[in-house]
Structures are given as C-alpha cells and as structure tokens.
PDB file of N, CA and C in Angstrom:
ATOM      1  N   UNK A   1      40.908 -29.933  87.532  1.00  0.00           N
ATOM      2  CA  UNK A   1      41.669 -31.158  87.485  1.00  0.00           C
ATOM      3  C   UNK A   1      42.087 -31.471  86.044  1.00  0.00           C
ATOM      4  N   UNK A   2      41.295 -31.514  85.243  1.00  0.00           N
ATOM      5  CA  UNK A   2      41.681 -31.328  83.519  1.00  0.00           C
ATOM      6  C   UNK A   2      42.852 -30.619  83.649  1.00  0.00           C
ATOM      7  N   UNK A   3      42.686 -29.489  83.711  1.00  0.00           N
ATOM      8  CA  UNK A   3      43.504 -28.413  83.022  1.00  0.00           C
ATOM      9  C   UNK A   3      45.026 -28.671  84.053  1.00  0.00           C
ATOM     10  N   UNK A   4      45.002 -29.129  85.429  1.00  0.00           N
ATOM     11  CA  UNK A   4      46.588 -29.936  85.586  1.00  0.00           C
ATOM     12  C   UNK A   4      46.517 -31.099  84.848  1.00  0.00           C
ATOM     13  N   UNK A   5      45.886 -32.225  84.773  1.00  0.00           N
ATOM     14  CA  UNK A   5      46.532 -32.821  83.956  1.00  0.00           C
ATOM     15  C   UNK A   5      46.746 -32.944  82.706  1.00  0.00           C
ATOM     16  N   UNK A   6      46.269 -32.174  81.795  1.00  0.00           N
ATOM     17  CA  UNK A   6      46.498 -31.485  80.199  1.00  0.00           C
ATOM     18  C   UNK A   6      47.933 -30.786  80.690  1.00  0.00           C
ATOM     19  N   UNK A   7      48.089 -30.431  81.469  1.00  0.00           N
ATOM     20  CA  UNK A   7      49.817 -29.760  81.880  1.00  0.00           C
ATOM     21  C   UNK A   7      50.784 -30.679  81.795  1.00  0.00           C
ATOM     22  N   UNK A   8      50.590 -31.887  82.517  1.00  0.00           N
ATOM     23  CA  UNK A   8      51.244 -32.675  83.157  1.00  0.00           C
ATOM     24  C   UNK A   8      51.562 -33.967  82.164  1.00  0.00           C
ATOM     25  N   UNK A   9      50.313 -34.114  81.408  1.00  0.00           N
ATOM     26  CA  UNK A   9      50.237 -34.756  79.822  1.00  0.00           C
ATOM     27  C   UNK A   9      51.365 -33.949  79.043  1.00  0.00           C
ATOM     28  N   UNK A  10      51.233 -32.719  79.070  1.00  0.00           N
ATOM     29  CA  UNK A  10      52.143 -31.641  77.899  1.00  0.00           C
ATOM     30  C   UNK A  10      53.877 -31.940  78.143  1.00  0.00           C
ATOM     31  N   UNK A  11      54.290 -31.715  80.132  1.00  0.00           N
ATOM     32  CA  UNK A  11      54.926 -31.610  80.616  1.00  0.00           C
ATOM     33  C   UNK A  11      55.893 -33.075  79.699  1.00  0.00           C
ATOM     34  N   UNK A  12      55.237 -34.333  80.373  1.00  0.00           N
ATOM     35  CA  UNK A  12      55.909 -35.380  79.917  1.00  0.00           C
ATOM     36  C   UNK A  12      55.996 -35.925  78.655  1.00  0.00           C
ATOM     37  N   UNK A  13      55.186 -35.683  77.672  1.00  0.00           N
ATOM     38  CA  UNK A  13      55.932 -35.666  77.014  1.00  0.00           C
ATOM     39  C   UNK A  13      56.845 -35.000  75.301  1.00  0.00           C
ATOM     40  N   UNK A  14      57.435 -36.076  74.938  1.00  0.00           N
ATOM     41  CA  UNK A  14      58.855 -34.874  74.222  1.00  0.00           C
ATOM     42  C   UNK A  14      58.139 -34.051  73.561  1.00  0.00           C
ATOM     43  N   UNK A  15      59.250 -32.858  73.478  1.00  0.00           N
ATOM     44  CA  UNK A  15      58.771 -31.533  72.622  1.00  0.00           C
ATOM     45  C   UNK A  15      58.732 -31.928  70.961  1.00  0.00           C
ATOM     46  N   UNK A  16      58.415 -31.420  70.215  1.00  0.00           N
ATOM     47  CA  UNK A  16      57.971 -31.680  68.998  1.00  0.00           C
ATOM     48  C   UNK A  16      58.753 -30.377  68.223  1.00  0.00           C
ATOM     49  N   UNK A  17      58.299 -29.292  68.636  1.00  0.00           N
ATOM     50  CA  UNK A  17      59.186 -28.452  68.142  1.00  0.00           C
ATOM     51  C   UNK A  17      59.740 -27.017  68.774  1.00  0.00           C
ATOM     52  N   UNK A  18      60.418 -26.386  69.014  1.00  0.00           N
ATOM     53  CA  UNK A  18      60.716 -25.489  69.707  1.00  0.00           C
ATOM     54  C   UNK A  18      60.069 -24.250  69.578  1.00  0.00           C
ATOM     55  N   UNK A  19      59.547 -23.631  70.181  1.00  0.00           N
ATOM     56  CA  UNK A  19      58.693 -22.255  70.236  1.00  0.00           C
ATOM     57  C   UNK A  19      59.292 -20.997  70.793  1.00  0.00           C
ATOM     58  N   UNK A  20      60.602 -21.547  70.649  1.00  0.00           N
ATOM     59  CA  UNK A  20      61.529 -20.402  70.830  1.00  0.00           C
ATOM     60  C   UNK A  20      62.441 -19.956  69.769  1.00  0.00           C
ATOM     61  N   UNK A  21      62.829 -18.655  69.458  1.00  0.00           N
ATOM     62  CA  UNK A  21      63.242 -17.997  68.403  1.00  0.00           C
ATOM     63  C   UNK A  21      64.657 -17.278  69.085  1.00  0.00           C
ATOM     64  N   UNK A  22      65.772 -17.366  68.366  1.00  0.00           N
ATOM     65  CA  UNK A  22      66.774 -16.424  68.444  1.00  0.00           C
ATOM     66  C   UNK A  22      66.682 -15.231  68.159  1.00  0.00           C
ATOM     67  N   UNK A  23      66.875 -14.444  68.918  1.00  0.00           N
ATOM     68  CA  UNK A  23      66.623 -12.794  68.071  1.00  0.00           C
ATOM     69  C   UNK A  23      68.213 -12.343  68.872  1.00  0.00           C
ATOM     70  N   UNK A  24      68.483 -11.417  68.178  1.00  0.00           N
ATOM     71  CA  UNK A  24      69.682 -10.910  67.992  1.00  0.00           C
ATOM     72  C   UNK A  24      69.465  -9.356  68.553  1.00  0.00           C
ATOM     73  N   UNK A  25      70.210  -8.747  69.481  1.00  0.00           N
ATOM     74  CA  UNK A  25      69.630  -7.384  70.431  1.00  0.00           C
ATOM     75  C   UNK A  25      70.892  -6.970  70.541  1.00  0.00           C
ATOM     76  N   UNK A  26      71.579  -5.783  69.861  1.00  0.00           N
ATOM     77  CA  UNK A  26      72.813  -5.260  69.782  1.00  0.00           C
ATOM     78  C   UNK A  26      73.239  -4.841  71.024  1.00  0.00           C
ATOM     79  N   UNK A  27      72.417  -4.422  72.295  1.00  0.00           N
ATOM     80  CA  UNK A  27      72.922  -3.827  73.152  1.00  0.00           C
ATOM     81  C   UNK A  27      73.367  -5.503  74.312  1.00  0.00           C
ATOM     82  N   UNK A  28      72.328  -6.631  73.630  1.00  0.00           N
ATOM     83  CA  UNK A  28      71.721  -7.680  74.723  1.00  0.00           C
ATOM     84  C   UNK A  28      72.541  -8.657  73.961  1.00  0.00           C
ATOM     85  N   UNK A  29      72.689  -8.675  73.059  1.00  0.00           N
ATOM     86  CA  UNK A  29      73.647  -9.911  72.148  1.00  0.00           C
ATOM     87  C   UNK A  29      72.062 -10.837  72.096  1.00  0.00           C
ATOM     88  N   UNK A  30      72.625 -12.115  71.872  1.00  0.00           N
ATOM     89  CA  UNK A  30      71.619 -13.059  71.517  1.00  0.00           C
ATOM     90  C   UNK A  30      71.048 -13.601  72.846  1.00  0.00           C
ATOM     91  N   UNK A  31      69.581 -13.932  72.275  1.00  0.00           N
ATOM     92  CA  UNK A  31      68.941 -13.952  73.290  1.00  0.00           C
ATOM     93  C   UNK A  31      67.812 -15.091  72.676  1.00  0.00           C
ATOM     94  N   UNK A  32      66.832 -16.225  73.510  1.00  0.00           N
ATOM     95  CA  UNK A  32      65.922 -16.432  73.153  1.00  0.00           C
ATOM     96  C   UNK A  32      64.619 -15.625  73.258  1.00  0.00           C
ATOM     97  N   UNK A  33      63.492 -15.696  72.344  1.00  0.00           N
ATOM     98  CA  UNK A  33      61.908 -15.194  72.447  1.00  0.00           C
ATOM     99  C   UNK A  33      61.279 -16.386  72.293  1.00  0.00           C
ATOM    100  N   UNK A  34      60.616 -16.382  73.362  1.00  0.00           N
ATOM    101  CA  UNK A  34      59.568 -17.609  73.386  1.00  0.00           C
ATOM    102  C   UNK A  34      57.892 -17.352  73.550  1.00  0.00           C
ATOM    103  N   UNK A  35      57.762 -17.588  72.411  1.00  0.00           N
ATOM    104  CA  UNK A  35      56.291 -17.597  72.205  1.00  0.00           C
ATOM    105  C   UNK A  35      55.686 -18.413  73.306  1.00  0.00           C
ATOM    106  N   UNK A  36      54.307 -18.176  74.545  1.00  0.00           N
ATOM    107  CA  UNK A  36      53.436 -19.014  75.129  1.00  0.00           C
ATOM    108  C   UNK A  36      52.898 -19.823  74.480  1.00  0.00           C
ATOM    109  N   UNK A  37      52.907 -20.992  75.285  1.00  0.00           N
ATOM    110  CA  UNK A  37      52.223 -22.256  74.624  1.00  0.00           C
ATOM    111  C   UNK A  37      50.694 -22.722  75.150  1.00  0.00           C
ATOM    112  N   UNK A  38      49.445 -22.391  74.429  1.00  0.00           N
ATOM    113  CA  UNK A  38      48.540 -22.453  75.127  1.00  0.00           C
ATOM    114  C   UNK A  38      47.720 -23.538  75.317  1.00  0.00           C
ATOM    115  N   UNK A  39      47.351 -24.435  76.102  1.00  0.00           N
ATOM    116  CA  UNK A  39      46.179 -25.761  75.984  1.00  0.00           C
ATOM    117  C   UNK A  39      45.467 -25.606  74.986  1.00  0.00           C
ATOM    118  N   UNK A  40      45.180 -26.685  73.821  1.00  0.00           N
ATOM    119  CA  UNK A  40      44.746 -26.760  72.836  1.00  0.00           C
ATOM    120  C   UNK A  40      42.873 -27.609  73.727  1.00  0.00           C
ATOM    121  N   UNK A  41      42.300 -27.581  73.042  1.00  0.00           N
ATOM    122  CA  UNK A  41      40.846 -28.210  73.073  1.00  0.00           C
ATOM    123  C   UNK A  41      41.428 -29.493  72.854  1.00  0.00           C
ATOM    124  N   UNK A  42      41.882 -29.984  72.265  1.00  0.00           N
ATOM    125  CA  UNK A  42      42.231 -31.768  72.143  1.00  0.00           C
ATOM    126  C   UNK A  42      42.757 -31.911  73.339  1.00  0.00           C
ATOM    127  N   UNK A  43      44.239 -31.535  73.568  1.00  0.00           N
ATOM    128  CA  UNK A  43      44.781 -31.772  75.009  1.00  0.00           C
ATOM    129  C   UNK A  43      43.636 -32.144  75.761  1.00  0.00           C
ATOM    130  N   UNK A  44      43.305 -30.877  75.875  1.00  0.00           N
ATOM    131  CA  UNK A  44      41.689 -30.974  76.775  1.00  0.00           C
ATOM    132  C   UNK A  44      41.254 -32.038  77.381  1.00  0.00           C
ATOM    133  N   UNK A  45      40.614 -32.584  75.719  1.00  0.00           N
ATOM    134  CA  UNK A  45      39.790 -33.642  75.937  1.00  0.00           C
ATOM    135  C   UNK A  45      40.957 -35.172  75.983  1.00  0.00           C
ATOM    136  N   UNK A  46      41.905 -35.196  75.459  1.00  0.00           N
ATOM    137  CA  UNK A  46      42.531 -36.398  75.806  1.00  0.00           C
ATOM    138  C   UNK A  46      42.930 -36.609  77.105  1.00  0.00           C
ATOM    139  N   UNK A  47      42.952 -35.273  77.766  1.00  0.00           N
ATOM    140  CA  UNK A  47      43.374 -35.416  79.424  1.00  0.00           C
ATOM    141  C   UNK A  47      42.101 -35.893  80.286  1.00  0.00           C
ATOM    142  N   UNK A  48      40.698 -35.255  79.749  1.00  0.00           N
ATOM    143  CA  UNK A  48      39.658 -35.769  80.375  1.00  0.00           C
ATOM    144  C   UNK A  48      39.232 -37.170  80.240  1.00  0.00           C
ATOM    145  N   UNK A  49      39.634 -37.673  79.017  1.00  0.00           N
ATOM    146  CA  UNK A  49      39.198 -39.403  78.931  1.00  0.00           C
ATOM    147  C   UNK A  49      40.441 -40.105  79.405  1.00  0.00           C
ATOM    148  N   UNK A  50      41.979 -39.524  79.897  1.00  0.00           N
ATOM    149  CA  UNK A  50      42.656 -40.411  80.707  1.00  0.00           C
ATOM    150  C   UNK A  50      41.960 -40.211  82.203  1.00  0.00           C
ATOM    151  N   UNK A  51      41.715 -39.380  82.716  1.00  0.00           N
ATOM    152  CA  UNK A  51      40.974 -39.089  83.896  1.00  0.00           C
ATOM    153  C   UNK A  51      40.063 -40.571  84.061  1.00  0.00           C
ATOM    154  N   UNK A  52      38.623 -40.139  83.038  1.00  0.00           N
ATOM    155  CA  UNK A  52      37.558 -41.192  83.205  1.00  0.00           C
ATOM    156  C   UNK A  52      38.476 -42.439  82.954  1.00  0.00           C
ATOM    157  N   UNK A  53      39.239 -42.875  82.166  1.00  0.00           N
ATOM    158  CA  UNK A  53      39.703 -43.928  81.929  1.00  0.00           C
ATOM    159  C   UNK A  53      40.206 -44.621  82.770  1.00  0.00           C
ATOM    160  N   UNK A  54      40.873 -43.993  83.882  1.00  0.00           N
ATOM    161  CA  UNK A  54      41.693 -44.038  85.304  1.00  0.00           C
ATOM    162  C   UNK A  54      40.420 -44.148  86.442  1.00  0.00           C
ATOM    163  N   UNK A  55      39.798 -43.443  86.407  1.00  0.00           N
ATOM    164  CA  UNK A  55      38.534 -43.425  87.539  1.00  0.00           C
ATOM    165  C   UNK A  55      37.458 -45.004  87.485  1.00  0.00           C
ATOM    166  N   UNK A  56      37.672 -45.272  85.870  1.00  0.00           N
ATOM    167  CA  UNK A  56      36.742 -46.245  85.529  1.00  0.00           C
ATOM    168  C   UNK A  56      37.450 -47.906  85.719  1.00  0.00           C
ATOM    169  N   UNK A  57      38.631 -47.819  85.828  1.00  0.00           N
ATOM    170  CA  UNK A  57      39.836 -49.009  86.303  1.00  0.00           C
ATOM    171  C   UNK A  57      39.589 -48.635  87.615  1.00  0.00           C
ATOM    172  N   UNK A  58      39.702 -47.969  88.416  1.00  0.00           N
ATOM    173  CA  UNK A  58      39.425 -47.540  89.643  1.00  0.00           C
ATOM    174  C   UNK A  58      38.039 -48.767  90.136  1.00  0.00           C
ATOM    175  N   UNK A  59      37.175 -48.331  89.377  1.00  0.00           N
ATOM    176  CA  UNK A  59      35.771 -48.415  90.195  1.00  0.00           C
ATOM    177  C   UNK A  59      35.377 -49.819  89.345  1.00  0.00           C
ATOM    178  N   UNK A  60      35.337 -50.054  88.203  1.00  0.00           N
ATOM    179  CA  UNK A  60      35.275 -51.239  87.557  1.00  0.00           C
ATOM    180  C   UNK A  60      36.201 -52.257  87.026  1.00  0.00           C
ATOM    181  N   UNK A  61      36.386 -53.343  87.903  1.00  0.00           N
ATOM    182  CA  UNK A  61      38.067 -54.114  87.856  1.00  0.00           C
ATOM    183  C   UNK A  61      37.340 -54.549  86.564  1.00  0.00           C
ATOM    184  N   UNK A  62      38.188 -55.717  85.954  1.00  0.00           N
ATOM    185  CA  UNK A  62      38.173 -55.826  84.710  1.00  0.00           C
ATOM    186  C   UNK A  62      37.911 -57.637  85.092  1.00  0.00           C
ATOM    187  N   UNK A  63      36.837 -57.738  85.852  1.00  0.00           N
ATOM    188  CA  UNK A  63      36.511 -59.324  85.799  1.00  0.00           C
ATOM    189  C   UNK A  63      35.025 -59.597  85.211  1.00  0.00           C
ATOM    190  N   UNK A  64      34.707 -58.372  84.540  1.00  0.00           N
ATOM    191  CA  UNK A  64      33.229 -59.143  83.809  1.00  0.00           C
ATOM    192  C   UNK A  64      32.372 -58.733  84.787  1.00  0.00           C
ATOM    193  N   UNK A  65      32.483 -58.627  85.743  1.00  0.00           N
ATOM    194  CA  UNK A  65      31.077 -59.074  86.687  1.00  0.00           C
ATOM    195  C   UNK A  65      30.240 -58.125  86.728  1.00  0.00           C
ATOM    196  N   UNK A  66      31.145 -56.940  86.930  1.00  0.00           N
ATOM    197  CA  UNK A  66      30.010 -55.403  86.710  1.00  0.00           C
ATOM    198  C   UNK A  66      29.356 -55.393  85.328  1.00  0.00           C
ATOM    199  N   UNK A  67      29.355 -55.911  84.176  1.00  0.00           N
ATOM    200  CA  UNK A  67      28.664 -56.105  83.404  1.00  0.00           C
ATOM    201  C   UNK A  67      27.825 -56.953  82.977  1.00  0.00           C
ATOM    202  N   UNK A  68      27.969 -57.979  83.789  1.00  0.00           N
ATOM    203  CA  UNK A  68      27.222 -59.041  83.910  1.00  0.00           C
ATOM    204  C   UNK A  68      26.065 -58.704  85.222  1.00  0.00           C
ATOM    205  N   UNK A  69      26.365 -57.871  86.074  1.00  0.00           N
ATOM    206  CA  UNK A  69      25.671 -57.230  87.275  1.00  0.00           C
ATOM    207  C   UNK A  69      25.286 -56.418  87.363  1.00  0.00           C
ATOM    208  N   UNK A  70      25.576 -55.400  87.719  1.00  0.00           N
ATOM    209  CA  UNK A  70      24.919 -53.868  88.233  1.00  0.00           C
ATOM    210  C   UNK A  70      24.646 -53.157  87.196  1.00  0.00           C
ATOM    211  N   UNK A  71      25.217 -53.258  86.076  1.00  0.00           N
ATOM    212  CA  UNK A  71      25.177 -52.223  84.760  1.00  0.00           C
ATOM    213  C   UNK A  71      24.360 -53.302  83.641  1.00  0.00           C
ATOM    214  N   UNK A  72      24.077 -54.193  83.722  1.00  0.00           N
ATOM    215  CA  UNK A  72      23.608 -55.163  82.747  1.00  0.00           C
ATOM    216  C   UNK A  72      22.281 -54.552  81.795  1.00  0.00           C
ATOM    217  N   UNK A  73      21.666 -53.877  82.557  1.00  0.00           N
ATOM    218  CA  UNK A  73      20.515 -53.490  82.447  1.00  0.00           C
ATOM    219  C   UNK A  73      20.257 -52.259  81.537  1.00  0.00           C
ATOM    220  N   UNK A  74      21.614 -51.591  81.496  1.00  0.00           N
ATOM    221  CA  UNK A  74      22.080 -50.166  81.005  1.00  0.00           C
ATOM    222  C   UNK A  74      22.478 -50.359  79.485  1.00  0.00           C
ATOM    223  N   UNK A  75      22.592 -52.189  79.370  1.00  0.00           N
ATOM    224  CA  UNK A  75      23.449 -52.226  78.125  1.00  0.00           C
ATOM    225  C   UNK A  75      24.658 -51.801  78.181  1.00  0.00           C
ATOM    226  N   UNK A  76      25.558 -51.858  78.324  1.00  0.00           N
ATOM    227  CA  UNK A  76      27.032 -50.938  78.413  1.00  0.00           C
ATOM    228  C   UNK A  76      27.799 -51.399  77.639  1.00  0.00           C
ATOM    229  N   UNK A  77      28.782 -50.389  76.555  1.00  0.00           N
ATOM    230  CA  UNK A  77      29.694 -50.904  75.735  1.00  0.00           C
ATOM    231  C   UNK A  77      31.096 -50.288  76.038  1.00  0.00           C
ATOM    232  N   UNK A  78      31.997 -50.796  75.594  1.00  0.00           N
ATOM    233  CA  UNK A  78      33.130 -49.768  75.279  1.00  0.00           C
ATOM    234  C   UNK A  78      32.837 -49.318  73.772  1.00  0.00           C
ATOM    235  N   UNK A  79      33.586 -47.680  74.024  1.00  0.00           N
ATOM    236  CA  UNK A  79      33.922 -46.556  72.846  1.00  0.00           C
ATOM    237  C   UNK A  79      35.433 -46.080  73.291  1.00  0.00           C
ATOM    238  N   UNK A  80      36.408 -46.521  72.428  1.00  0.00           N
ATOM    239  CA  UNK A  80      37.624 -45.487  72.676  1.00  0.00           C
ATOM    240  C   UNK A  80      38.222 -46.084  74.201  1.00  0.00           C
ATOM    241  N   UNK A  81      38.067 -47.388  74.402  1.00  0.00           N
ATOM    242  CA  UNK A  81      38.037 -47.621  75.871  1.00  0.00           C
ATOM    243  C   UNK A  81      37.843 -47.261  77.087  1.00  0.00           C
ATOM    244  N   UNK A  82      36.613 -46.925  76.633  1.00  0.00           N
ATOM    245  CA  UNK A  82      35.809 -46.126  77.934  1.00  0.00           C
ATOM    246  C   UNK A  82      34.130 -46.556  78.336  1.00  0.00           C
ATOM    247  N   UNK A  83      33.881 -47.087  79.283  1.00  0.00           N
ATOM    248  CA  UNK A  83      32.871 -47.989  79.275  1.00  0.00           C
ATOM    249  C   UNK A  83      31.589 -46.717  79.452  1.00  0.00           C
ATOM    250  N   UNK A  84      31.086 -46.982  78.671  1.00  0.00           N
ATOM    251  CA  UNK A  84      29.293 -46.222  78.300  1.00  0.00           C
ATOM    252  C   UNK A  84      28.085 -47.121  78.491  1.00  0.00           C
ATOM    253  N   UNK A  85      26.899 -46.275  78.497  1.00  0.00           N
ATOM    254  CA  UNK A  85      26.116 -46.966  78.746  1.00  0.00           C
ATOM    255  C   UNK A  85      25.027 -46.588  77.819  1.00  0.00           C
ATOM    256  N   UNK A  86      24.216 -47.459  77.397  1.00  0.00           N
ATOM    257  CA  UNK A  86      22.615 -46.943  76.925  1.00  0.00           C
ATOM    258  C   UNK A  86      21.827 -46.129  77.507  1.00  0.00           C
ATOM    259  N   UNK A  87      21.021 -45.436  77.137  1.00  0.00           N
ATOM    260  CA  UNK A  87      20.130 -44.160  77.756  1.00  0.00           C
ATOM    261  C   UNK A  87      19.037 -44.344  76.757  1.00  0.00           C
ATOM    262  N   UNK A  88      17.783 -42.537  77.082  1.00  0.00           N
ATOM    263  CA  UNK A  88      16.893 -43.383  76.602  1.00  0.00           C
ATOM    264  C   UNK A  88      17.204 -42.533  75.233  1.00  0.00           C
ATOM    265  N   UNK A  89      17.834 -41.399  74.850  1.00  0.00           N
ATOM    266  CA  UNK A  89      18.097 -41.062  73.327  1.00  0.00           C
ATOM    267  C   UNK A  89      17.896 -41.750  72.240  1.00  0.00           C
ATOM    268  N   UNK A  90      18.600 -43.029  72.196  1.00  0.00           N
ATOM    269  CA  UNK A  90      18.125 -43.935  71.572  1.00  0.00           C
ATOM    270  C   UNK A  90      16.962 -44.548  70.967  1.00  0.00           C
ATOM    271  N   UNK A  91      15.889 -44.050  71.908  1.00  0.00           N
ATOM    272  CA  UNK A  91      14.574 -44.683  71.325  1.00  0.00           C
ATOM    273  C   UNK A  91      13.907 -43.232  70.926  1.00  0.00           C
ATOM    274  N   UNK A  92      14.399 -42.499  70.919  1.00  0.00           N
ATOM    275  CA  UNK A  92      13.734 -41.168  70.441  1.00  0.00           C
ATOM    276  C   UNK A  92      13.983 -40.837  68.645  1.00  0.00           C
ATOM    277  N   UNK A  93      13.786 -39.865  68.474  1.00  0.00           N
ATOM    278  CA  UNK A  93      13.347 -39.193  67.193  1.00  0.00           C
ATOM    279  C   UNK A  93      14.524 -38.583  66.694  1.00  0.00           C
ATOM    280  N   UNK A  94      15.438 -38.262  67.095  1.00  0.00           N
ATOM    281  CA  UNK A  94      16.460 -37.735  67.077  1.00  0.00           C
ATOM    282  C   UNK A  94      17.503 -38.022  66.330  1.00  0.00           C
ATOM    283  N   UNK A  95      17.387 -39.673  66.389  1.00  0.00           N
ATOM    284  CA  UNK A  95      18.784 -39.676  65.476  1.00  0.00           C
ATOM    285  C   UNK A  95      17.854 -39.785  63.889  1.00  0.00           C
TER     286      UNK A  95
END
C-alpha cells in the first residue's frame, strides 16, 4: 500500500525536472532517453505518515474526547501531526 501511494504522491505532483535526454541516432534522427525514476526512502516515508495521518482522521475525529478518554492513560501527543502515544521506553535506561 506504501509503495502505490509513494506512486500516486510522485504521479500528482509537478515534475521538477526532466529525466529525459535528447540523443541524436543518425539512422533514428532524434529521439528521447529516459533514465528510470526510482522511489526514494523519503517518498517512502512521507507516503506512510499520509497513510497513518488519513487512518488516524479516520478513527480519531478531532473533538478532544479520545484524548480525554480511551487514550488518556497512554499520555498521547502530536509529532509531525500524527497522534503518538507514551510507552514504557521512557522510564528505562536508554535514553
């Protein structure tokens, strides 16, 4: 599911720069060469936090109450607008 919508992210929108080259072929006249364009690791991940971001409007409307309710307990913040929660890492040795 990432990897269509990292496509579909790419798809819409504008190109930035062209990855195609004129080459010149005496028998072919001019022609384009187009280098493949491959999913970068960012794409990646910006397609996976519109996903959660979309799933999380989905499941948590935006009236307070799930944080005042069911998740209260978890501590939950936004990061990057994406609602997280406390765990127990935190009280460990680690950081």
């Amino acid at each position: 599911m990432r990897r269509v919508v990292t496509w579909l992210i790419r798809a819409l929108r504008p190109p930035v720069h062209s990855q195609c080259q004129d080459e010149v072929d005496s028998s072919l006249g001019k022609r384009s060469k187009c280098t493949p364009e491959y999913l970068s690791v960012r794409d990646s991940d910006k397609a996976e936090k519109k996903i959660v971001k979309i799933v999380q409007r989905q499941s948590f409307p935006d009236d307070g109450s799930t944080l005042k309710g069911r998740l209260a307990r978890l501590k939950p913040f936004e990061e990057d607008g994406i609602l997280r929660v406390g765990g127990r890492l935190k009280h460990s040795d680690l950081q």
